[in-house]
N, C-alpha and C. Protein backbone atom coordinates (compact mmCIF):
# COMPACT_ATOMS: atom_id res chain seq x y z
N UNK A 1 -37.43 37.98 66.65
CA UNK A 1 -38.43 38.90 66.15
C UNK A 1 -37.76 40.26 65.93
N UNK A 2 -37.94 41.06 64.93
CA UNK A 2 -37.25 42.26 64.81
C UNK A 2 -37.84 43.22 65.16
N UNK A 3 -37.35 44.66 65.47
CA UNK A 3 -37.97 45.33 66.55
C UNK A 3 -38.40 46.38 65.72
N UNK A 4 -39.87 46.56 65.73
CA UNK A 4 -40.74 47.17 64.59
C UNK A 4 -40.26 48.69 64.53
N UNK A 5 -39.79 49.22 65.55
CA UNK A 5 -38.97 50.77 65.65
C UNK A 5 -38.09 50.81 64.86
N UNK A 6 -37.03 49.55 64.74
CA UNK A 6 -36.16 49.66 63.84
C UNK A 6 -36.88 49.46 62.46
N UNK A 7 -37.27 48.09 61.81
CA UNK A 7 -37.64 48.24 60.95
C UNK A 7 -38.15 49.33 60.36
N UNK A 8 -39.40 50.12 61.04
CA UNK A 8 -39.89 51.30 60.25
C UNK A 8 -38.97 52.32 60.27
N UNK A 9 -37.76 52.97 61.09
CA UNK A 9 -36.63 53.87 60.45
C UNK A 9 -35.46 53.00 59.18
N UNK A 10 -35.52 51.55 59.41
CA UNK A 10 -34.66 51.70 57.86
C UNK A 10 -35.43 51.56 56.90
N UNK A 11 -36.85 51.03 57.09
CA UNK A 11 -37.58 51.76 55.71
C UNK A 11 -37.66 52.90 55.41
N UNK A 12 -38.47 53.88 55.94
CA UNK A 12 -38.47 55.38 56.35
C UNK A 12 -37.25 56.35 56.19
N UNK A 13 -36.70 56.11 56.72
CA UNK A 13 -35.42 56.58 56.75
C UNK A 13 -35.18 57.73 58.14
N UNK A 14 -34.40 58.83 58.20
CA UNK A 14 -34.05 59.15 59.27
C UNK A 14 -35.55 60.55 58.99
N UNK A 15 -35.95 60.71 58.47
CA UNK A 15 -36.44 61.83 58.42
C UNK A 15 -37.95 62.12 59.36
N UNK A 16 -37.87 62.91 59.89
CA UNK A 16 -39.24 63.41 60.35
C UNK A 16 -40.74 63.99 60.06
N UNK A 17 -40.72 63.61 58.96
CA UNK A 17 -42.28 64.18 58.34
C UNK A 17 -43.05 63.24 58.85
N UNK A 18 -43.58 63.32 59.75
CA UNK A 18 -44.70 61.96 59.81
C UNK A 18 -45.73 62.15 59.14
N UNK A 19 -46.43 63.02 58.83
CA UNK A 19 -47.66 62.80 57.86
C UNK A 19 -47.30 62.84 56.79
N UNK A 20 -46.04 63.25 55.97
CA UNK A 20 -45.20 62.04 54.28
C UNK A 20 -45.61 60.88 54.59
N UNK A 21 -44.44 60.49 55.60
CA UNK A 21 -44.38 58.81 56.46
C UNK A 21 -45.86 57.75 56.19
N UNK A 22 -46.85 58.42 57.39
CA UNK A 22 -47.65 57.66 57.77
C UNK A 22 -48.50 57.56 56.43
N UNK A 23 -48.48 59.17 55.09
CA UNK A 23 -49.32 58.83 54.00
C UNK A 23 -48.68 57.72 52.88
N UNK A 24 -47.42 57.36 53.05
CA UNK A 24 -46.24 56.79 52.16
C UNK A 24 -46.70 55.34 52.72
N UNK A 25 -46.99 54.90 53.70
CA UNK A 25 -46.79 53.53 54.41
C UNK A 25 -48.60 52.84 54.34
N UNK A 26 -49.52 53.68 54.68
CA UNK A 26 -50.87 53.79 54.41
C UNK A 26 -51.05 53.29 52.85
N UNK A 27 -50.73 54.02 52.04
CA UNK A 27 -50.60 53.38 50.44
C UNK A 27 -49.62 52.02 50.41
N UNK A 28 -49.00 51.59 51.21
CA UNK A 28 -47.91 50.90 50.62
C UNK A 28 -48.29 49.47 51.39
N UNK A 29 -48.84 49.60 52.54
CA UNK A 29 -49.01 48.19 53.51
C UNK A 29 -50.32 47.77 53.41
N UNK A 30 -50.40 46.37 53.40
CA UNK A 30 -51.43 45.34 53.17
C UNK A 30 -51.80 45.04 54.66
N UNK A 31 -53.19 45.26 54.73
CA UNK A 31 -54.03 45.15 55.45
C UNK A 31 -53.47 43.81 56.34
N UNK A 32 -53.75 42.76 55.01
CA UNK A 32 -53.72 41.13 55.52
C UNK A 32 -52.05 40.89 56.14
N UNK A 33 -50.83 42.20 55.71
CA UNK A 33 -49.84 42.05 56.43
C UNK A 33 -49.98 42.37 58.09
N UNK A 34 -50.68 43.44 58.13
CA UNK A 34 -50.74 44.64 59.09
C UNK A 34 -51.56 43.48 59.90
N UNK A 35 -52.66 42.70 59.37
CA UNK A 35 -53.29 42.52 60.68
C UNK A 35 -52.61 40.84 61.54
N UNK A 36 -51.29 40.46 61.03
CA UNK A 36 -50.41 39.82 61.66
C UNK A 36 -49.91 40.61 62.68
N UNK A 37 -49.48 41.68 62.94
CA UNK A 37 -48.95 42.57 64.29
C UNK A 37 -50.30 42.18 65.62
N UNK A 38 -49.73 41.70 66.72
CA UNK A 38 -50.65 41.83 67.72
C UNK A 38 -50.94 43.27 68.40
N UNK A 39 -50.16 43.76 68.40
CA UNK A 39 -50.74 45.38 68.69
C UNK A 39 -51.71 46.07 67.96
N UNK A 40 -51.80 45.74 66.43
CA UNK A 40 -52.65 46.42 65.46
C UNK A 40 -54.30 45.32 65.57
N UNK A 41 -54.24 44.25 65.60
CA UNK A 41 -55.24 43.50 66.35
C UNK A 41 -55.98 43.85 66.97
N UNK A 42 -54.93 44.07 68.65
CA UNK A 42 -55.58 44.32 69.61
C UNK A 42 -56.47 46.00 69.50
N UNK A 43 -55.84 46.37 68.57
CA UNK A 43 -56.54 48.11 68.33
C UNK A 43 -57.77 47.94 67.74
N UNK A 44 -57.82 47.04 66.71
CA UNK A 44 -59.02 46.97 65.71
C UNK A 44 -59.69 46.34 66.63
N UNK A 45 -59.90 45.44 67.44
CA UNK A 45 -60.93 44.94 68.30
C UNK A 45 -61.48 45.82 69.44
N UNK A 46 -60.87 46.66 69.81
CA UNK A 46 -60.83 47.81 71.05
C UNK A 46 -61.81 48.86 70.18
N UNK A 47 -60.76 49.16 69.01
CA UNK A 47 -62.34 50.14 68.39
C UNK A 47 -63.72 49.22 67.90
N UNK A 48 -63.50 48.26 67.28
CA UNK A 48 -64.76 47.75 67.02
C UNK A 48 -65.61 47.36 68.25
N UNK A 49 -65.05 47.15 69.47
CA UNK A 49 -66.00 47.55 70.86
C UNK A 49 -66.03 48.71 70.88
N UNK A 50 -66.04 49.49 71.03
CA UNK A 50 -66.27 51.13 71.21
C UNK A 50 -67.12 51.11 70.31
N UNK A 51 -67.02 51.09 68.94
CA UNK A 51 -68.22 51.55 67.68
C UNK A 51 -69.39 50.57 68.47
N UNK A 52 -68.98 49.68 68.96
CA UNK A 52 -70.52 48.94 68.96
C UNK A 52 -71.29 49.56 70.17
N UNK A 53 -70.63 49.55 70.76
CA UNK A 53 -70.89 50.59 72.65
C UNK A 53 -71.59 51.92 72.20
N UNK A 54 -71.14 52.54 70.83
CA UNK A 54 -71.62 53.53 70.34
C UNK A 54 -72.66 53.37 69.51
N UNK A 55 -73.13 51.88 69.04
CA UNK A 55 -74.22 51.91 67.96
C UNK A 55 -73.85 52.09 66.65
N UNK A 56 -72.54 52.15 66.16
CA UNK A 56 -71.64 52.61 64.75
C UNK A 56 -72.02 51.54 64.22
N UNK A 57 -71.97 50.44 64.93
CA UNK A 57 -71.78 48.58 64.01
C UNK A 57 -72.84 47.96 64.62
């Protein structure tokens, strides 16, 4: 498995703008890729309990 830290600096590159970054990668990544990561999963289910705890959903 490759180690998602690396991957996103040799896409990215060495530079530090994170809000370039995160607006460059936001336009560029597919949902239906993104929601293969188990960390990004486990986030969307954590907020969609919270919104519901809150009455949002």
């Amino acid at each position: 498995m490759a180690d998602p830290k690396a991957v996103l600096k040799a896409a990215l590159g060495g530079r530090r703008d994170a809000e370039r970054d995160f607006g460059r990668l936001g336009q560029t990544v597919a949902l239906d890729a993104l929601s293969k990561v188990p960390a990004y999963r486990r986030w969307t289910a954590e907020l969609r309990r919270a919104m519901e705890g809150l009455r949002f959903l």
